[in-house]
Protein backbone atom coordinates (compact mmCIF):
# COMPACT_ATOMS: atom_id res chain seq x y z
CA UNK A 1 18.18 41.96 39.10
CA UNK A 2 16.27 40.56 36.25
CA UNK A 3 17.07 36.99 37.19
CA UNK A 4 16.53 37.84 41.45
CA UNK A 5 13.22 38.92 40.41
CA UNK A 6 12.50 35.59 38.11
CA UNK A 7 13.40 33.93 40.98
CA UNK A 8 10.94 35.74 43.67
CA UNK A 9 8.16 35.15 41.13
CA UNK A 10 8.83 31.29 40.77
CA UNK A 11 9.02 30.97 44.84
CA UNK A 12 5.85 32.62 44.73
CA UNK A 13 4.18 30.38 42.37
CA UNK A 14 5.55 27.46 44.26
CA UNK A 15 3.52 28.79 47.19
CA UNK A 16 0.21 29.46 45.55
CA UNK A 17 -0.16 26.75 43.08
CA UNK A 18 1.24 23.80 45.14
CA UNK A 19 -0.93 23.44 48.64
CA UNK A 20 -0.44 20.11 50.26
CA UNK A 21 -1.16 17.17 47.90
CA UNK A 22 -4.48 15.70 50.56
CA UNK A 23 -5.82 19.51 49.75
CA UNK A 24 -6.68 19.09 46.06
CA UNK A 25 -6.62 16.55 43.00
CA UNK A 26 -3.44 16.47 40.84
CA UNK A 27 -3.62 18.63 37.31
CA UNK A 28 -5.31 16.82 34.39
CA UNK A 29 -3.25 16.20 31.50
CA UNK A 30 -5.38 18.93 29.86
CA UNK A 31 -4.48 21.50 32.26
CA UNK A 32 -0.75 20.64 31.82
CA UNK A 33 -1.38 21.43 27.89
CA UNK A 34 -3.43 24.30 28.55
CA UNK A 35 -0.12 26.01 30.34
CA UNK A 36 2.04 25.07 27.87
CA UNK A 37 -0.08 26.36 25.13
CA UNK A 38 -0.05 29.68 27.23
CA UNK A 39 3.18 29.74 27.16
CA UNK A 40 3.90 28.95 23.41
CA UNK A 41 1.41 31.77 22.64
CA UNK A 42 3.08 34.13 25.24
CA UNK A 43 6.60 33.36 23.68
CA UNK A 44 5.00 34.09 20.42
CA UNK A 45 4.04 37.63 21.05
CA UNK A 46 7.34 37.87 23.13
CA UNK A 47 9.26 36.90 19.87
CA UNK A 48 7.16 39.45 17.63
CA UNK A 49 7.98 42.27 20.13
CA UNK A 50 11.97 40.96 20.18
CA UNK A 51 11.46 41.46 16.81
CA UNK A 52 10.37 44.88 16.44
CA UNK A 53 13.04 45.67 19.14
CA UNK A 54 15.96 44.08 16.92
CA UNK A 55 14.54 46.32 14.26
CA UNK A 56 14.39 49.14 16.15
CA UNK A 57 17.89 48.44 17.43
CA UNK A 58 19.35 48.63 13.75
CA UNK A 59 17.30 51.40 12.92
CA UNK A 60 18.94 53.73 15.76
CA UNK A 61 22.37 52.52 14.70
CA UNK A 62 21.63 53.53 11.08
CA UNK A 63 20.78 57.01 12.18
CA UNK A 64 23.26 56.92 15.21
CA UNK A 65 25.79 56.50 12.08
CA UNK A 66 23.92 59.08 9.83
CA UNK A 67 23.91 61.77 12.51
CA UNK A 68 27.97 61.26 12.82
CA UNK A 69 28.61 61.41 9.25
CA UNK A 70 26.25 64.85 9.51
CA UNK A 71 28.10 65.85 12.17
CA UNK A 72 31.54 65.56 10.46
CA UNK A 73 29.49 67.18 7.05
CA UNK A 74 28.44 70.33 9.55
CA UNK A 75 31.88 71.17 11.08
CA UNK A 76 33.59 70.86 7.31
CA UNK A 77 30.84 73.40 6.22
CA UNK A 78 32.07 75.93 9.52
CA UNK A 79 35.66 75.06 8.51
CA UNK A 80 34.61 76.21 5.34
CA UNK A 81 33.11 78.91 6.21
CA UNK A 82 35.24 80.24 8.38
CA UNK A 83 37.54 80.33 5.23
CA UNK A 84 35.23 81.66 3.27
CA UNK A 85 34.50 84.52 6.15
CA UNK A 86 38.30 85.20 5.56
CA UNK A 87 38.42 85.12 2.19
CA UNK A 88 35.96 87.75 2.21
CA UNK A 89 37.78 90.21 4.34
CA UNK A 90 40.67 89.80 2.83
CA UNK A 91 38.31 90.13 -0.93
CA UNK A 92 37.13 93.65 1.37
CA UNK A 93 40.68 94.60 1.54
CA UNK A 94 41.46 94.74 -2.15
CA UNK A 95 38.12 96.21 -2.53
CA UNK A 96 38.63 98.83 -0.38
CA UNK A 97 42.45 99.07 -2.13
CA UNK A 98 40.32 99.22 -5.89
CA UNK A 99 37.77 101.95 -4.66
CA UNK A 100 41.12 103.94 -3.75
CA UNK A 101 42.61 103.48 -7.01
CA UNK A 102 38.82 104.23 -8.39
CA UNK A 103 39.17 107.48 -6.54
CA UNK A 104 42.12 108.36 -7.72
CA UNK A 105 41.04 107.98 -11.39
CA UNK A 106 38.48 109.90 -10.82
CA UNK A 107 40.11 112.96 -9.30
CA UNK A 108 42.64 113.06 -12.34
CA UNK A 109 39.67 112.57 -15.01
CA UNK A 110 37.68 115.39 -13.00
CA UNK A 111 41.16 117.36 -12.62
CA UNK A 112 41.70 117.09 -16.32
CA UNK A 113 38.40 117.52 -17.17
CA UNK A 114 38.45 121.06 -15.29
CA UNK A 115 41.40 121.88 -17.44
CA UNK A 116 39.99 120.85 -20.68
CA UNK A 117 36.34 122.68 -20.47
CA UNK A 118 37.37 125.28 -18.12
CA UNK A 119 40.26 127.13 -19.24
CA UNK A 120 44.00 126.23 -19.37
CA UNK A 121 44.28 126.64 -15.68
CA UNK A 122 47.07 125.13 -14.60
CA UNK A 123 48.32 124.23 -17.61
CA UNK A 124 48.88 128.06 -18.57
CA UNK A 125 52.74 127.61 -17.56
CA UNK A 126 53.05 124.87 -20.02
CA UNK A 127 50.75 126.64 -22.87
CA UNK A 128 53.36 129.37 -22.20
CA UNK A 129 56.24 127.61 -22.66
CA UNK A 130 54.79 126.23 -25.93
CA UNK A 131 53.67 129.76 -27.30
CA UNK A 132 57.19 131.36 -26.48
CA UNK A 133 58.86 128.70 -28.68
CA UNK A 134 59.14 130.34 -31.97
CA UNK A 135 58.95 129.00 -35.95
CA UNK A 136 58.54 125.80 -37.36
CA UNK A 137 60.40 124.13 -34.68
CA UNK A 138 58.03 126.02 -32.32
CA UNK A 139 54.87 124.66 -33.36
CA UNK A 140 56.23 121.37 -34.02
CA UNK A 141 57.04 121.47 -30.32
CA UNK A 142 53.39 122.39 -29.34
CA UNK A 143 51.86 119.85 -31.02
CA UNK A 144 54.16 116.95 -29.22
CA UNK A 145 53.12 118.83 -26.05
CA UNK A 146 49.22 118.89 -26.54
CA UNK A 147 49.14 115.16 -28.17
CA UNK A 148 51.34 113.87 -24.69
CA UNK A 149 48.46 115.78 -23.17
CA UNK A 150 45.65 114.05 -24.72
CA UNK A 151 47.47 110.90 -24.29
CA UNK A 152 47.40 111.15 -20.58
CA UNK A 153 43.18 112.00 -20.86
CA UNK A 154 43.04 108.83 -22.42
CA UNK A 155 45.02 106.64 -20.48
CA UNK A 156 43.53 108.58 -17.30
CA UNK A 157 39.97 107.20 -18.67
CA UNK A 158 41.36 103.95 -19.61
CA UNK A 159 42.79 103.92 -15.74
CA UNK A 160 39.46 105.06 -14.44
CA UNK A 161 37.20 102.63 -16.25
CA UNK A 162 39.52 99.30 -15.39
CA UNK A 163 39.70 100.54 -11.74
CA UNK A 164 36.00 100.43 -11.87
CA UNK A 165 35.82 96.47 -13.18
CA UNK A 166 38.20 95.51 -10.96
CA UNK A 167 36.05 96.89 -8.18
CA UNK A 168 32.74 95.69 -9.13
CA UNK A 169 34.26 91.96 -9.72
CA UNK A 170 35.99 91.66 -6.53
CA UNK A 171 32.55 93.31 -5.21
CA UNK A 172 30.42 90.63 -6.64
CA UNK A 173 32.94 87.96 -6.12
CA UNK A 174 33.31 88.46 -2.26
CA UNK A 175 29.01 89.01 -1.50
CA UNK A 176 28.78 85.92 -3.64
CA UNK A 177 31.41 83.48 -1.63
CA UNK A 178 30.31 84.31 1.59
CA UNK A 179 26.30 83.93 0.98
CA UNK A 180 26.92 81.15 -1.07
CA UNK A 181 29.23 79.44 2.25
CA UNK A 182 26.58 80.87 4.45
CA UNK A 183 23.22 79.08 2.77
CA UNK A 184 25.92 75.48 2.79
CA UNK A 185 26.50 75.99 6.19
CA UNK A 186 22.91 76.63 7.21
CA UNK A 187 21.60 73.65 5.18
CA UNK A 188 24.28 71.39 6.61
CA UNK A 189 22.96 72.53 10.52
CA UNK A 190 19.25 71.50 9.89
CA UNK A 191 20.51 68.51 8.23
CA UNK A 192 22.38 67.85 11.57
CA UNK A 193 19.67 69.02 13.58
CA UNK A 194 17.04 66.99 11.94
CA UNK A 195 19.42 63.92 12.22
CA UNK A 196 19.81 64.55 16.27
CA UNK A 197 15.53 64.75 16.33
CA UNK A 198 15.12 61.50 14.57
CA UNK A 199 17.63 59.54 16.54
CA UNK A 200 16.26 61.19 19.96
CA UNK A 201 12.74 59.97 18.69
CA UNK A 202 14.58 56.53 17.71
CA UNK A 203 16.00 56.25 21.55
CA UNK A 204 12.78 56.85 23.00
CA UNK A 205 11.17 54.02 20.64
CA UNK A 206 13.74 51.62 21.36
CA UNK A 207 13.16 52.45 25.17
CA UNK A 208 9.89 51.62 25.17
CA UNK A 209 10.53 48.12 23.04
CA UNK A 210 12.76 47.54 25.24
CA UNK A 211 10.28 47.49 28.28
CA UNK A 212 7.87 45.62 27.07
CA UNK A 213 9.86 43.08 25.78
CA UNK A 214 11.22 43.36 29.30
CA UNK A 215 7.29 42.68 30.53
CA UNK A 216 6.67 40.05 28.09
CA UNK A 217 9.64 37.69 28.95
CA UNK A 218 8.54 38.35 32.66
CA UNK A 219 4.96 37.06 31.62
CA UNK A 220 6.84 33.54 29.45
CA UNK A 221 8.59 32.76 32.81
CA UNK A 222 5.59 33.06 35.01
CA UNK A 223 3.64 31.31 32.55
CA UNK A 224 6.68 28.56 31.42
CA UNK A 225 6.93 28.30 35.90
CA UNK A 226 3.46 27.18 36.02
CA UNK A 227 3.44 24.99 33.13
CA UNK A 228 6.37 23.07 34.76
CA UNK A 229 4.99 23.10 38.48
CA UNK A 230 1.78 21.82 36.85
CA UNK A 231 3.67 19.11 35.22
CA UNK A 232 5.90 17.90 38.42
CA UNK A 233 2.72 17.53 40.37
CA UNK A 234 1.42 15.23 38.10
CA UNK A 235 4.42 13.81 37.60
CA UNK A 236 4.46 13.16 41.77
CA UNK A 237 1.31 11.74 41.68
CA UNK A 238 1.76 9.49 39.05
CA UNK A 239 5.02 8.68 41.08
CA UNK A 240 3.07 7.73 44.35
CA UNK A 241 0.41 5.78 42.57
CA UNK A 242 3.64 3.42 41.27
CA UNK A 243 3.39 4.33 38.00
CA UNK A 244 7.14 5.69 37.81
CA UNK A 245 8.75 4.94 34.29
CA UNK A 246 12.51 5.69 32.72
CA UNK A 247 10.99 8.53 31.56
CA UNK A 248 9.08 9.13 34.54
CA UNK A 249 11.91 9.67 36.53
CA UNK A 250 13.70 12.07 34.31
CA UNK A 251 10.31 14.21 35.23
CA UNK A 252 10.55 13.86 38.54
CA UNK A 253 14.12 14.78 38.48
CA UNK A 254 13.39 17.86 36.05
CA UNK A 255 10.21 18.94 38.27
CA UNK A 256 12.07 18.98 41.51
CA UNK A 257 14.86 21.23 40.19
CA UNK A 258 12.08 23.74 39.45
CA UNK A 259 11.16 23.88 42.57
CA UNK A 260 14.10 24.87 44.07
CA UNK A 261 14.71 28.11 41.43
CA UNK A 262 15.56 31.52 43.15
CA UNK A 263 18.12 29.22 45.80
CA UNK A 264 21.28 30.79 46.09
CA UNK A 265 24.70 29.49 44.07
CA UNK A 266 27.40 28.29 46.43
CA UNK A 267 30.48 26.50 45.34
CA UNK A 268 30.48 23.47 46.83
CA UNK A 269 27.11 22.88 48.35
CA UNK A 270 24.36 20.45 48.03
CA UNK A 271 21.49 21.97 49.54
CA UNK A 272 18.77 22.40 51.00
CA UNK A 273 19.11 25.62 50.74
CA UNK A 274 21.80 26.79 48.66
CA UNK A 275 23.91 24.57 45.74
CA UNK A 276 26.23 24.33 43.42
CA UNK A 277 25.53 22.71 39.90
CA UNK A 278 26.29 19.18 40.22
CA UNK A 279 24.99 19.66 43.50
CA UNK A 280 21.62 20.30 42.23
CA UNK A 281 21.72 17.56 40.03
CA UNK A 282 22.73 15.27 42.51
CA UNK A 283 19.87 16.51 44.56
CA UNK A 284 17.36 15.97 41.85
CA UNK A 285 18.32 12.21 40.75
CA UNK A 286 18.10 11.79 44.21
CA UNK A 287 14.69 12.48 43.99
CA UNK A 288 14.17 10.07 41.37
CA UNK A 289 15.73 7.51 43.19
CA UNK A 290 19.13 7.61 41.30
CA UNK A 291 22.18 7.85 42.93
CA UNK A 292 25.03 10.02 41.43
CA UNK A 293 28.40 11.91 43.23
CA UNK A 294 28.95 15.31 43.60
CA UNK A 295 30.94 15.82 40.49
CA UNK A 296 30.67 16.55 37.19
CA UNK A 297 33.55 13.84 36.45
CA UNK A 298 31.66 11.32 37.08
CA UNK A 299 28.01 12.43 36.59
CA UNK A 300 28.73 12.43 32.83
CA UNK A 301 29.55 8.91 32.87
CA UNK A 302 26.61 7.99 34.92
CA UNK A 303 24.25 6.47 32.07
CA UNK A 304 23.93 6.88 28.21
CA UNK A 305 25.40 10.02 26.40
CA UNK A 306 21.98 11.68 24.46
CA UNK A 307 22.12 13.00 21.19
CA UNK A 308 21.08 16.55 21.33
CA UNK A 309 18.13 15.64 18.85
CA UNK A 310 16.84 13.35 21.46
CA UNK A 311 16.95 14.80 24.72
CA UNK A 312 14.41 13.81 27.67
CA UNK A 313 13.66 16.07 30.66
CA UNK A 314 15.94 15.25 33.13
CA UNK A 315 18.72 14.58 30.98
CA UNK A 316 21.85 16.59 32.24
CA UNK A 317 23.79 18.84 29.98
CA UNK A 318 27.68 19.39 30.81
CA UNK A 319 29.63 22.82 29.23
CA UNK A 320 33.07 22.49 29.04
CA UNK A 321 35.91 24.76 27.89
CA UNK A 322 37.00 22.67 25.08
CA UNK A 323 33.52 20.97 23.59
CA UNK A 324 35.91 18.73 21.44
CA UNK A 325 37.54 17.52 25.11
CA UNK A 326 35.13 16.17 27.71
CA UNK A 327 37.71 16.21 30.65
CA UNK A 328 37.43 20.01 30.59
CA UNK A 329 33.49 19.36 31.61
CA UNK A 330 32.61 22.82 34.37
CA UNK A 331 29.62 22.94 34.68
CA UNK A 332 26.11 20.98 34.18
CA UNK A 333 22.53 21.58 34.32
CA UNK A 334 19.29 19.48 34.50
CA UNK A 335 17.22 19.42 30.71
CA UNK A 336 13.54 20.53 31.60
CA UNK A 337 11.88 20.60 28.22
CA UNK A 338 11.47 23.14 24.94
CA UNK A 339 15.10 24.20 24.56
CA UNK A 340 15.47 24.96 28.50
CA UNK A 341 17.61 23.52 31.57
CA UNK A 342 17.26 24.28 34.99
CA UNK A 343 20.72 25.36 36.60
CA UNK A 344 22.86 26.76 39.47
CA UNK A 345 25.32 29.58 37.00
CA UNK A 346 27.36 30.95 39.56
CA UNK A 347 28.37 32.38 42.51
CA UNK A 348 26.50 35.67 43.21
CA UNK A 349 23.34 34.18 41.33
CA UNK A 350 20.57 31.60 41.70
CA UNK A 351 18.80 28.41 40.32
CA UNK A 352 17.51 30.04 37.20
CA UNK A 353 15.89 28.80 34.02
CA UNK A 354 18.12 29.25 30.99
CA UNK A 355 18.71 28.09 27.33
CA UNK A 356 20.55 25.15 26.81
CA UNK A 357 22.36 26.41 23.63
CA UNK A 358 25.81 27.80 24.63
CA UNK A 359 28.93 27.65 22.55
CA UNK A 360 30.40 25.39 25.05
CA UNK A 361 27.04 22.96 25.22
CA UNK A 362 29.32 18.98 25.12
CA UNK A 363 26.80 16.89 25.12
CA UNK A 364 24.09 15.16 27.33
CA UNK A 365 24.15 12.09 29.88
CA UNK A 366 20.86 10.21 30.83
CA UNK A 367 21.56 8.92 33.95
CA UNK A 368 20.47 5.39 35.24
């Protein structure tokens, strides 16, 4: 869509800035400069925005990556919780199981306790046995009795008071656990949350670079168009008033091409209307006055091969699939000037402007 609507724009452009030649006065060279510097500055500001969109870019994968380590942080602190909630109820069982045995110490103290201040009770039976043993033996017998007695008071006390630790541990232990689990887990969902807002607010920034980076590279091509269309019309006039050089003709070869951007690809042709790439650059030599075939084959052997350093517009560029292996040459484009070729990609796009630097760039053939 992006490159349809290049396209559009540069047809456009053709048809307000190029009325018939008798209607107006070729560009000055100062003109021609004056659209180039617009689009140096244009590509400037387009490269500081690109900029602050790569940035942008690696800032939302930084917190993309912090909000899924959160994430992962948050559900260990429910799995942990979730332990700790069952840690508790079990921690409630054994309290409930220590208040019980609390209970029952304390029924035996109080039971004992009724005995000892409040009469013999039900310990008259026993006091009775005691009393009826006679003599020595007798009261040597009652005093084993009473001392078992006190020994059970004691040890009921002693039962009583450990009863009552164990309970207030297991108490403190279990309350403790599960707020302690509780605050971790709560901390661990704002951290999460907070993550989520910041890479929400991230998205929306990156969005919004995104556009008008989007708006900027649409205002470079327009500009970039006009720069070339401005330089092909002086490059035609200076062609009609015989001053055509080498060099010349490269331009008229490059300008031509850029007037035929937006044109359909389809394998095989050589316009007017649609082509293929060596069919474009066929077309455009043409132009120049420079025969070539319709193949790529034989177009790279049509003139000089260009170091890369040294390239002139209208040099042609040929891509193969092994760079080290020039018989496997696919596809070519015409050089236009600042880094940029005019070509026909493929089928279900159009003559476009692109960047001449591909990993499968071979080399470059000025033809003659």
């Amino acid at each position: 869509m992006r490159t349809f609507r290049a396209g559009l724009l540069a047809v456009c452009l053709l048809v307000v800035l190029c009325p018939p030649v008798h209607a107006d006065p070729p560009p000055s060279q100062r003109e021609v400069a004056k659209a180039r510097e617009t689009v140096q500055e244009r590509s400037k500001v387009l490269a500081t925005a690109s900029a602050k969109l790569a940035t942008a870019q690696s800032r939302l994968a930084r917190l993309t990556a912090e909000v899924e380590r959160l994430v992962e942080a948050y559900n260990g602190e429910m799995v942990r919780l979730r332990n700790a909630e069952q840690a508790a109820s079990q921690a409630q069982a054994r309290l409930a199981a220590a208040d019980a045995e609390v209970e029952l110490a304390r029924q035996d103290v109080a039971l004992l306790a009724a005995e000892t201040y409040g009469g013999w009770g039900t310990l008259a039976p026993i006091v009775g046995m005691i009393v009826d043993q006679a003599g020595a033996d007798g009261r040597l017998h009652r005093a084993g009795v009473l001392g078992q007695l006190s020994g059970e008071r004691a040890a009921m006390l002693a039962r009583l008071r450990d009863a009552q630790e164990v309970a207030a541990i297991l108490r403190t232990q279990a309350v403790n656990a599960h707020a302690a689990q509780q605050a971790a887990a709560e901390s661990a969902r704002r951290a999460k949350i907070a993550a989520e807002t910041a890479v929400a607010g991230q998205r929306r920034e990156t969005r919004v670079l995104r556009a008008r980076e989007d708006r900027l590279q649409q205002r470079v091509d327009a500009a970039r168009t006009r720069a070339e269309l401005l330089a092909r019309r002086r490059a035609e006039a200076a062609r009609a008033a015989g001053l055509v050089s080498g060099s010349a003709m490269g331009d008229v070869a490059a300008n031509w091409s850029l007037t035929q951007l937006g044109k359909p690809y389809v394998w095989a042709a050589d316009g007017p209307e649609t082509y293929d790439c060596s069919g474009l650059t066929m077309r455009a030599w043409e132009r120049a006055g420079v025969r070539l075939d319709h193949w790529t084959g034989t177009q790279w052997t049509s003139g000089p091969h260009v170091p890369l350093d040294q390239l002139r517009r209208g040099d042609l560029l040929f891509f193969a699939y092994n760079t080290g292996d020039p018989g496997t040459i696919h596809h070519v484009g015409i050089y236009v000037g600042r880094g940029l070729m005019v070509h026909a990609p493929e089928t279900g796009d159009v003559v476009r402007v692109a960047s001449i630097w591909r990993g499968d760039l071979v080399g470059a053939t000025r033809p003659r």
